[in-house]
Protein backbone atom coordinates (compact mmCIF):
# COMPACT_ATOMS: atom_id res chain seq x y z
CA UNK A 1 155.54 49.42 133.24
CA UNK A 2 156.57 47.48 130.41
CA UNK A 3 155.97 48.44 126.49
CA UNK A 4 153.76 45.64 126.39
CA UNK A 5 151.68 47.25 129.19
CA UNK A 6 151.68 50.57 128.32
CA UNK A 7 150.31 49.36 124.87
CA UNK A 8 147.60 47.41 126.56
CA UNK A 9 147.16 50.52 128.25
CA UNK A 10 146.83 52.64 125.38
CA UNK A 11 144.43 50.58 123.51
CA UNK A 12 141.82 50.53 126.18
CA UNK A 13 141.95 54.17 126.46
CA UNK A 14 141.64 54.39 122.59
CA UNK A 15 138.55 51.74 122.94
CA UNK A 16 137.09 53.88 125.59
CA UNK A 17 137.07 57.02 123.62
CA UNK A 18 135.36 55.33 120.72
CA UNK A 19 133.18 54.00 122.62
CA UNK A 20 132.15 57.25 124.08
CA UNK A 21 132.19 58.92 121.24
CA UNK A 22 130.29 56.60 119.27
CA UNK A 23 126.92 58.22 120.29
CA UNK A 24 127.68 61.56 119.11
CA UNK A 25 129.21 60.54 115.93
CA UNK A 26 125.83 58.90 115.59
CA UNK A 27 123.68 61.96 116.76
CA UNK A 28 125.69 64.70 114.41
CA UNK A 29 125.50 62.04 111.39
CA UNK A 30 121.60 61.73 111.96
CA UNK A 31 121.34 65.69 112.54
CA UNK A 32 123.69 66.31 109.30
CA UNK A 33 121.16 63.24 107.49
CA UNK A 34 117.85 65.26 108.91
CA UNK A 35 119.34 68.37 108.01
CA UNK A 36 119.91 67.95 103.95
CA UNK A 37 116.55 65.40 103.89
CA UNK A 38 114.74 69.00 104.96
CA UNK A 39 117.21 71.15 103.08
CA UNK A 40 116.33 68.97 99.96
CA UNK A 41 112.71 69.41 100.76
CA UNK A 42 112.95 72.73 100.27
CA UNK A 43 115.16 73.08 97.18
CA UNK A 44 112.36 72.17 94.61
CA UNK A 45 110.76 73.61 91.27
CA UNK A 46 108.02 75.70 92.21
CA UNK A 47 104.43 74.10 92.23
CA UNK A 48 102.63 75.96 88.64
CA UNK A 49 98.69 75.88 88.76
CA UNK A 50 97.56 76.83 86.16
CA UNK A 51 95.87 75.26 82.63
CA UNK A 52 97.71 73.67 80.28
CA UNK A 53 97.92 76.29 77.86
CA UNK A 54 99.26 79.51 80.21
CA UNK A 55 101.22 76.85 82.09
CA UNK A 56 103.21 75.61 78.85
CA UNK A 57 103.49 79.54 77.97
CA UNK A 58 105.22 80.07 81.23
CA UNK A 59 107.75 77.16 81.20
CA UNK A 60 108.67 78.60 77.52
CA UNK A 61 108.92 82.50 78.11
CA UNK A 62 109.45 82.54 81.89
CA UNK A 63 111.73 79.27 82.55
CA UNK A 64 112.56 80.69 86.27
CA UNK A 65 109.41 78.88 86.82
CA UNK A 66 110.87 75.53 86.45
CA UNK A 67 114.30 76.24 88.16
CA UNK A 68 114.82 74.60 91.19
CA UNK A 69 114.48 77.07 93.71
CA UNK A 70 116.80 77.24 96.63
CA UNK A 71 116.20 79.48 99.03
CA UNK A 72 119.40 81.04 101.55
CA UNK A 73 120.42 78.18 103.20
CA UNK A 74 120.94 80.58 106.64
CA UNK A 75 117.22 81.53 106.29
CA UNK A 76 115.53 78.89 107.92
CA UNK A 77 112.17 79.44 107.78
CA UNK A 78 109.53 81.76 106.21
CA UNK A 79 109.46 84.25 108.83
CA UNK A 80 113.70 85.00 109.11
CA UNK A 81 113.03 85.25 105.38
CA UNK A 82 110.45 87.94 105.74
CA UNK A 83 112.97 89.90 108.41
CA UNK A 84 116.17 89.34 106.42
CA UNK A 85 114.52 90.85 103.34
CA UNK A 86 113.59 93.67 105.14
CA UNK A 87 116.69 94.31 106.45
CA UNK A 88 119.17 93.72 104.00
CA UNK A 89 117.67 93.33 100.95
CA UNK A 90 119.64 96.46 98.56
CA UNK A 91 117.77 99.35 97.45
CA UNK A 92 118.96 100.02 93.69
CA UNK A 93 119.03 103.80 92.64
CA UNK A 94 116.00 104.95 90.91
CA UNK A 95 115.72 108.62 90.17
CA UNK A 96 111.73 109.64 89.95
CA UNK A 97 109.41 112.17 88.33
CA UNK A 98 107.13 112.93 90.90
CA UNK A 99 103.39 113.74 89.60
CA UNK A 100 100.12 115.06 91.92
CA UNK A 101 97.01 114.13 90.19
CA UNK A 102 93.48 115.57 91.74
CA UNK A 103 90.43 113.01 91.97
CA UNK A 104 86.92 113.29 91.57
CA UNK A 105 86.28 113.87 95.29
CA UNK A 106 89.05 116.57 96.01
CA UNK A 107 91.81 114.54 96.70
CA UNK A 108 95.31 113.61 95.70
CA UNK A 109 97.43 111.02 94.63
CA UNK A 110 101.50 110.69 94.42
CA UNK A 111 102.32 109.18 90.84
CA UNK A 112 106.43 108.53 90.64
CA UNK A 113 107.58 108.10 87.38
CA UNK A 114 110.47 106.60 85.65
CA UNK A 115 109.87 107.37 82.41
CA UNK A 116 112.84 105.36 80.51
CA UNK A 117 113.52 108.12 77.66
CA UNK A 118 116.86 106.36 76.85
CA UNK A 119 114.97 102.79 76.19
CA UNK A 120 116.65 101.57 72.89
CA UNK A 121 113.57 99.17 72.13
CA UNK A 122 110.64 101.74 72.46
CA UNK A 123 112.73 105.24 71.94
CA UNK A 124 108.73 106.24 70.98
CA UNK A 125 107.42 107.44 74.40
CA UNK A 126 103.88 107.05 73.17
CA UNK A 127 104.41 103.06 72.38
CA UNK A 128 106.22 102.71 74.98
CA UNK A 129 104.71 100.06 77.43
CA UNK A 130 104.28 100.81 80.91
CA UNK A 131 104.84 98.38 84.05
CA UNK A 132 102.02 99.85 86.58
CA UNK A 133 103.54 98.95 90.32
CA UNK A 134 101.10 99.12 93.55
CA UNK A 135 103.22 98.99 96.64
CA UNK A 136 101.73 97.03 100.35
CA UNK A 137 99.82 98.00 103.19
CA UNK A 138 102.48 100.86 104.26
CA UNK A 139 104.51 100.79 100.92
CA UNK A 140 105.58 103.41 99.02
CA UNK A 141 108.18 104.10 95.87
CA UNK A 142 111.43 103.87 98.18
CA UNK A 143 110.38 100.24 99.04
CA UNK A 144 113.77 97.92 98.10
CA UNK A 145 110.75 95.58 96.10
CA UNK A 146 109.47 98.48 93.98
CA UNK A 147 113.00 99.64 93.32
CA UNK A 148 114.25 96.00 91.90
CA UNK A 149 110.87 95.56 90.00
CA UNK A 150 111.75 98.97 88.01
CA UNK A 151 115.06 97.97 87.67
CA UNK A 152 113.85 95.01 86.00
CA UNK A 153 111.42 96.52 83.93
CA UNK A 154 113.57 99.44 82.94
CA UNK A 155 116.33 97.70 81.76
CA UNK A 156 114.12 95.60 79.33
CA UNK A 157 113.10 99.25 77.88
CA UNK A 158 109.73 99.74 79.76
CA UNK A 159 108.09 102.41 81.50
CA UNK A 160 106.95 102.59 85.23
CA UNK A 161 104.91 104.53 87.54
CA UNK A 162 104.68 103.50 91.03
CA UNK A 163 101.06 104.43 92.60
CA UNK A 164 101.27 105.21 95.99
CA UNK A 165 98.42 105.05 98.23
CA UNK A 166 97.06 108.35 99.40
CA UNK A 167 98.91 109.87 102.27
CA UNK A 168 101.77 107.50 102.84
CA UNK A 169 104.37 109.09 99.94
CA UNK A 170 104.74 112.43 101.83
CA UNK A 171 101.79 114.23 100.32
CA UNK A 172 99.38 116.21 101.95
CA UNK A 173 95.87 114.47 102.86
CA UNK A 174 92.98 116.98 100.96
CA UNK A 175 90.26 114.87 102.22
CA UNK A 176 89.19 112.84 105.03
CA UNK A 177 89.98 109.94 102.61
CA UNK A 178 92.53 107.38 103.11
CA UNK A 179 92.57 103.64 101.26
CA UNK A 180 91.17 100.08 101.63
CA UNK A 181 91.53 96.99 99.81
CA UNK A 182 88.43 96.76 98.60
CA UNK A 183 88.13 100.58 97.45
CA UNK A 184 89.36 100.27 93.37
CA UNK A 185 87.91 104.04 92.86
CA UNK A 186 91.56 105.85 93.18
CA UNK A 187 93.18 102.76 91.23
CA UNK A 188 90.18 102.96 88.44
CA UNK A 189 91.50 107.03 88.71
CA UNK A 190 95.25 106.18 88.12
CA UNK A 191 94.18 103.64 84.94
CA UNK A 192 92.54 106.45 83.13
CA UNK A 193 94.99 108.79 84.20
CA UNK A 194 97.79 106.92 82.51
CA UNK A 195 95.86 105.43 79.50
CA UNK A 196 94.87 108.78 78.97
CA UNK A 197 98.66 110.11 78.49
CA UNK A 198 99.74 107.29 76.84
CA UNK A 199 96.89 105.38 74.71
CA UNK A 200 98.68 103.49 72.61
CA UNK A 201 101.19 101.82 75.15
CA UNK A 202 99.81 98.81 76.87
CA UNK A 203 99.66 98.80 80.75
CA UNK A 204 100.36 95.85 83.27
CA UNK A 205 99.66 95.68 86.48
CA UNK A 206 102.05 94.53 89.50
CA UNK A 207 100.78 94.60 93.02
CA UNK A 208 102.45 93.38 96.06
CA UNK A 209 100.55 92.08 99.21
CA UNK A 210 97.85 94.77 99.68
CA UNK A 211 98.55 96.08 96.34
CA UNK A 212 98.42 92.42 94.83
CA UNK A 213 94.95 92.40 96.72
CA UNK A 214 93.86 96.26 95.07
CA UNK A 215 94.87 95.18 91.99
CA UNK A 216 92.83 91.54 92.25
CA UNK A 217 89.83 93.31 92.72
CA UNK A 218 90.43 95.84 90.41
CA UNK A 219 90.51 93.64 87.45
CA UNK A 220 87.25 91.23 88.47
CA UNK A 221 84.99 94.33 88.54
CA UNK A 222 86.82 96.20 85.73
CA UNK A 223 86.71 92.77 83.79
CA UNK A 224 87.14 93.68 80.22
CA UNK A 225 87.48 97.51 80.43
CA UNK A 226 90.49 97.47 83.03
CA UNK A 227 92.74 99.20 80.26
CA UNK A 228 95.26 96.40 81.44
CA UNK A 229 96.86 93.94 79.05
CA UNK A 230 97.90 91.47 82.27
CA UNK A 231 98.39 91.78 86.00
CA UNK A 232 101.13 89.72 88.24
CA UNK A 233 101.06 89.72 92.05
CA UNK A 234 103.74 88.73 95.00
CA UNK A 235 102.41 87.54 98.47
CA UNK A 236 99.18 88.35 97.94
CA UNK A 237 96.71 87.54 101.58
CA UNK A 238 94.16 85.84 99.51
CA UNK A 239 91.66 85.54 102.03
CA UNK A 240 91.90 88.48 104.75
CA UNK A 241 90.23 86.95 107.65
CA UNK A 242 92.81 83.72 107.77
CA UNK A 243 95.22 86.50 107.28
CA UNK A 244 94.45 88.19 109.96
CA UNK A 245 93.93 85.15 112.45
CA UNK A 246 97.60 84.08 111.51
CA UNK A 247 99.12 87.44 112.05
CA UNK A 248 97.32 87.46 115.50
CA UNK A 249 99.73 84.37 116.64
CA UNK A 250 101.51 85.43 119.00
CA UNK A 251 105.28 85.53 116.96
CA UNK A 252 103.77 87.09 114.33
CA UNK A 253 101.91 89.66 116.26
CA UNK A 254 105.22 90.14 118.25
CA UNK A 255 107.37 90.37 114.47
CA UNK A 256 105.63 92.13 112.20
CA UNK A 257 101.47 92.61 113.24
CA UNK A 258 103.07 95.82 115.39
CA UNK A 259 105.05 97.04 112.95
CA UNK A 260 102.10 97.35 110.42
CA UNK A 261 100.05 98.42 113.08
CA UNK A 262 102.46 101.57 114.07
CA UNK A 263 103.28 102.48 110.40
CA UNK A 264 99.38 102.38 109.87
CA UNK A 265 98.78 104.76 113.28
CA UNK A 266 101.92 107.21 112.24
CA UNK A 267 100.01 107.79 108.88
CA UNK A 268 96.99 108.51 110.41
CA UNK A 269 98.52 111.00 113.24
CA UNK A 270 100.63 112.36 110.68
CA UNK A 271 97.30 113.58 109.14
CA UNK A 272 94.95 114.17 112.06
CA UNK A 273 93.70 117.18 111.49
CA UNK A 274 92.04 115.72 108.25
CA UNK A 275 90.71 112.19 109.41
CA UNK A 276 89.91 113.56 113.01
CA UNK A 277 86.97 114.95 111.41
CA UNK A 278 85.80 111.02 110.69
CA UNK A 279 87.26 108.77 113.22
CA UNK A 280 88.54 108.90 117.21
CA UNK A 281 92.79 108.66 115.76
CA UNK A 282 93.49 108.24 119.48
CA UNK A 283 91.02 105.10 119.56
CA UNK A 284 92.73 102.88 116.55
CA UNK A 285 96.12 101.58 117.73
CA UNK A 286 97.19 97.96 118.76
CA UNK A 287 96.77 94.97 115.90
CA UNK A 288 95.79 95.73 112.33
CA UNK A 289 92.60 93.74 113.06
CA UNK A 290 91.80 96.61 115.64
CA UNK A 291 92.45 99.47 113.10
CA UNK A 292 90.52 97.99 110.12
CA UNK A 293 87.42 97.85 112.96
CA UNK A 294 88.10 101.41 114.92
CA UNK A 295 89.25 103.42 111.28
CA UNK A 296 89.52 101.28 107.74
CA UNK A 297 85.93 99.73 107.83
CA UNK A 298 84.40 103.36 109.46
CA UNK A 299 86.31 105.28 106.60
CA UNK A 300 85.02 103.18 104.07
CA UNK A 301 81.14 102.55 105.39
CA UNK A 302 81.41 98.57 106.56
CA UNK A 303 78.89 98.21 110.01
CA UNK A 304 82.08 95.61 110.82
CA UNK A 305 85.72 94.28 110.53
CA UNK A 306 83.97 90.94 108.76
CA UNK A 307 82.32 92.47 106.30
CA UNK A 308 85.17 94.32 105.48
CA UNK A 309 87.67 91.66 104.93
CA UNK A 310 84.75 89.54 103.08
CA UNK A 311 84.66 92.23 100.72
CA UNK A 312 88.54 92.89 100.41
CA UNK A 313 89.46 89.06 100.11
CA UNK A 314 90.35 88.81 96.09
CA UNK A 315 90.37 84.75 96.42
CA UNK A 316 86.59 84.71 95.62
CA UNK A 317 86.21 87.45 92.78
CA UNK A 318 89.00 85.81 90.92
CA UNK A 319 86.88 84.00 88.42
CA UNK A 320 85.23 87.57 86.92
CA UNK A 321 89.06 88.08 85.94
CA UNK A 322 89.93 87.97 82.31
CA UNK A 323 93.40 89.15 81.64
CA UNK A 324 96.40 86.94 81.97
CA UNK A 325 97.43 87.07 86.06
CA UNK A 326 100.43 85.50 87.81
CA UNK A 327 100.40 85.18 91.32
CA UNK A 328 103.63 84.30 93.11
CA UNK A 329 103.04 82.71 96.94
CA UNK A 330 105.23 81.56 99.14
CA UNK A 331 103.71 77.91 101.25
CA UNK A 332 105.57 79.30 104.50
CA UNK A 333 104.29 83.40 104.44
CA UNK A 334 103.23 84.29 107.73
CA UNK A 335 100.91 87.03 106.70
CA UNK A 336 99.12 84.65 103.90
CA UNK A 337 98.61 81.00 105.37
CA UNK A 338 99.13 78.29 102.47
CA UNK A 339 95.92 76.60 103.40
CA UNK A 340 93.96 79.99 102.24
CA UNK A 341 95.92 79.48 99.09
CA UNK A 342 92.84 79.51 95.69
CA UNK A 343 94.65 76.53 94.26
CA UNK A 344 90.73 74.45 93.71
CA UNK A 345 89.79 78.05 92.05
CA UNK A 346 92.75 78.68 90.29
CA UNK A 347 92.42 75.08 88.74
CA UNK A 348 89.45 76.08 86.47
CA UNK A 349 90.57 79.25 85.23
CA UNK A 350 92.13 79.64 82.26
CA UNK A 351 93.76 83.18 82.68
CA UNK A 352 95.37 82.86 85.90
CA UNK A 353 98.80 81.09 86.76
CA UNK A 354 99.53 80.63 90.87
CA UNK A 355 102.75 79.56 91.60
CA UNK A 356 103.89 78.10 94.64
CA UNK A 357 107.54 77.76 96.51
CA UNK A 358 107.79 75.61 99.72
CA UNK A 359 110.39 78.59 100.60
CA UNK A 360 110.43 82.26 100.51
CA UNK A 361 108.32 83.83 103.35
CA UNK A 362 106.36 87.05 102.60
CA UNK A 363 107.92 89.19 99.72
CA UNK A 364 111.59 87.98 100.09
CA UNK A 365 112.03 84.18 98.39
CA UNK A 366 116.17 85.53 99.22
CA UNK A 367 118.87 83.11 97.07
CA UNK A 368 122.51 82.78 97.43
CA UNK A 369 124.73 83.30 101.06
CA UNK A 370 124.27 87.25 100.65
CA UNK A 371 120.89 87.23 99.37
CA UNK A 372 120.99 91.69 99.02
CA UNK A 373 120.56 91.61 95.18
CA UNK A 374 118.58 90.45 92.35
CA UNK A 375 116.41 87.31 93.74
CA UNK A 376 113.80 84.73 92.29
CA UNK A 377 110.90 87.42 93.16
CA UNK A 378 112.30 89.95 90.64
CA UNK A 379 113.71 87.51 88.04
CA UNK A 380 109.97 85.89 88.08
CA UNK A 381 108.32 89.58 87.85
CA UNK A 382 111.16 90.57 84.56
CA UNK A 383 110.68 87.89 83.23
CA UNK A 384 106.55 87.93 82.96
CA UNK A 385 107.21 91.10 82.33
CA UNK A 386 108.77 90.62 79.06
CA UNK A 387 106.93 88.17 78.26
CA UNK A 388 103.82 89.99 78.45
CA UNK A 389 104.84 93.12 76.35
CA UNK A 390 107.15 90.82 73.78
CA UNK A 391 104.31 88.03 73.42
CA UNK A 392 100.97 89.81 74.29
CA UNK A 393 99.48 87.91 71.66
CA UNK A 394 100.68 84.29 72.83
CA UNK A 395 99.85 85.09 75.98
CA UNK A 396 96.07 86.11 75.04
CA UNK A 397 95.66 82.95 72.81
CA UNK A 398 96.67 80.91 75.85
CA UNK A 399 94.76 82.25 78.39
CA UNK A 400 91.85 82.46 76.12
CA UNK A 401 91.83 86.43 75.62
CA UNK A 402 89.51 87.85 73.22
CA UNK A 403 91.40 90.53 71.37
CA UNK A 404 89.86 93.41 69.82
């Protein structure tokens, strides 16, 4: 064959394989163009409801709230968010003060303290303020989210004190008493407890998922004698029947509805002796809808599941709130649906603040390739933080606070 031909040749090979590769030049160009349309979609500022007034104090004294937020670009979706967090997220060292306390009824509860006696801006222990954390539904102080909220607080010279939940910190159950959401009694207990050490430092409370939901109600019945100065919750279910229908699909029951539902059941076992006295513990496994019928709503006197979670949701009772609140949600948490989200309440308040990612599943909102550090989630909760103790009365004057 001559060069001529074997040129020929070669070109109608070469126009062969660009025609056949034509289509999947195509194809990965659309996936790479459908790819960073969605990406972008969920790189944006967060969504701030709020009034105008505790919305333009936010922007000014916690500006993470207008950052574009863009979440770990390897976890896709708000559920690998959730399981990533809880698997790599880092656990910074916190050294504790452990405390018992007695209540009214005979029982106990686990205070851990980090009391912050080197804090250069309040070196008075008595003035001191104190960040007030309340840990989920099987949480305790060696959670990696209670450990980077302290480490926030602590480095801005603030005191903590983690309340854990009876029975779940390694103390011993006294009473055939455990905890609900909708039981403030031991919470009311810690308040006074703390207030009563330390009058003269202002308290705020953080609660995350069931302890955003404690805290929530909490503050609508305490109202103006909560002996808080401001509240902020992560994740919180805001309305615990859609909660509980979207942890009952079946990924989610497969992910993390089993989990909660064996760490609940070990709790309980691990204190039969007690609670066998009240409940059947062999009669209260399977979903967490299942234990809140067969134990929580028992324990707690509810004839039924319903009227437990009608009681526990905090969505409702968030108008007889009157200290500043930020609530931090995430529009893709699988254990709190974005369409049970308060936003039409939230609207006509003028004391609480919801803020909204697209991004960030339930208690992770993970940044950066190796998201095992500090995140949006604990910048957001520093930064309110600060701006709560450092501005209390900027923040009362825009969320229309009566000071005394």
């Amino acid at each position: 064959m001559d060069d001529t031909k074997k040129d020929d040749a070669c070109a109608a090979r070469s126009d062969i394989l660009e025609a056949a590769s034509r289509p999947y030049t195509v194809l990965i160009c659309s996936l790479g163009a459908a790819l960073c349309y969605l990406w972008g979609r969920k790189c944006q500022p967060p969504t701030v409801v709020s009034s105008k007034t505790f919305g333009a104090f936010l922007k000014k004294h916690c500006p993470v709230v207008t950052e574009v937020f863009t979440p770990t670009p390897w976890c896709w979706g708000g559920r690998f968010q959730t399981l990533v967090f809880a698997l790599l997220k880092s656990k910074p060292p916190v050294t504790y003060r452990n405390e018992l306390i007695r209540t009214v009824d005979g029982g106990q509860l686990s205070l851990d303290w980090v009391d912050n006696h080197d804090s250069a801006a309040y070196p008075e222990s008595s003035t001191r303020p104190t960040v007030l954390i309340l840990p989920g539904l099987t949480g305790n102080s060696k959670q990696s989210y209670v450990r980077h909220s302290i480490h926030q607080a602590s480095r801005r010279g603030y005191r903590c004190v983690v309340f854990n939940n009876r029975g779940v910190a390694g103390e011993e159950l006294l009473t055939p008493v455990t905890y609900c959401a909708a039981s403030t009694a031991d919470l009311e207990h810690v308040v006074s407890y703390v207030k009563g050490l330390y009058p003269h430092a202002p308290v705020l409370g953080a609660g995350v998922s069931f302890g955003g939901m404690l805290l929530l109600n909490y503050l609508a019945r305490k109202r103006t004698e909560s002996g808080l100065v401001a509240g902020i919750t992560i994740s919180v279910p805001w309305d615990t029947m859609k909660s509980a229908a979207s942890m009952e699909e079946p990924l989610n029951w497969l992910l993390f509805n089993k989990f909660l539902t064996r760490g609940l059941c070990s709790a309980v076992t691990r204190h039969r002796k007690v609670l066998e006295k009240m409940v059947d513990i062999d009669y209260v496994l399977k979903t967490i809808r299942e234990f809140d019928e067969r134990f929580t709503s028992l324990m707690f006197g509810y004839k039924t599941c319903t009227d437990y979670y009608n009681d526990a949701s905090p969505d409702k009772r968030l108008p007889s709130t009157t200290v500043p609140i930020l609530c931090l949600n995430a529009a893709d948490d699988p254990f709190s649906p974005h369409y049970a989200f308060p936003v039409s309440i939230v609207q006509d308040l003028p004391n609480v603040a919801l803020v909204m990612t697209a991004h960030g599943g339930h208690m992770a909102f993970l940044q950066g390739m190796f998201p095992r550090g500090e995140g949006f989630m604990d910048r957001l909760v520093g930064q309110y933080v600060q701006a709560v103790f450092e501005h209390q009365r900027d923040i009362n004057k825009a969320c229309g606070v009566k000071e005394d």
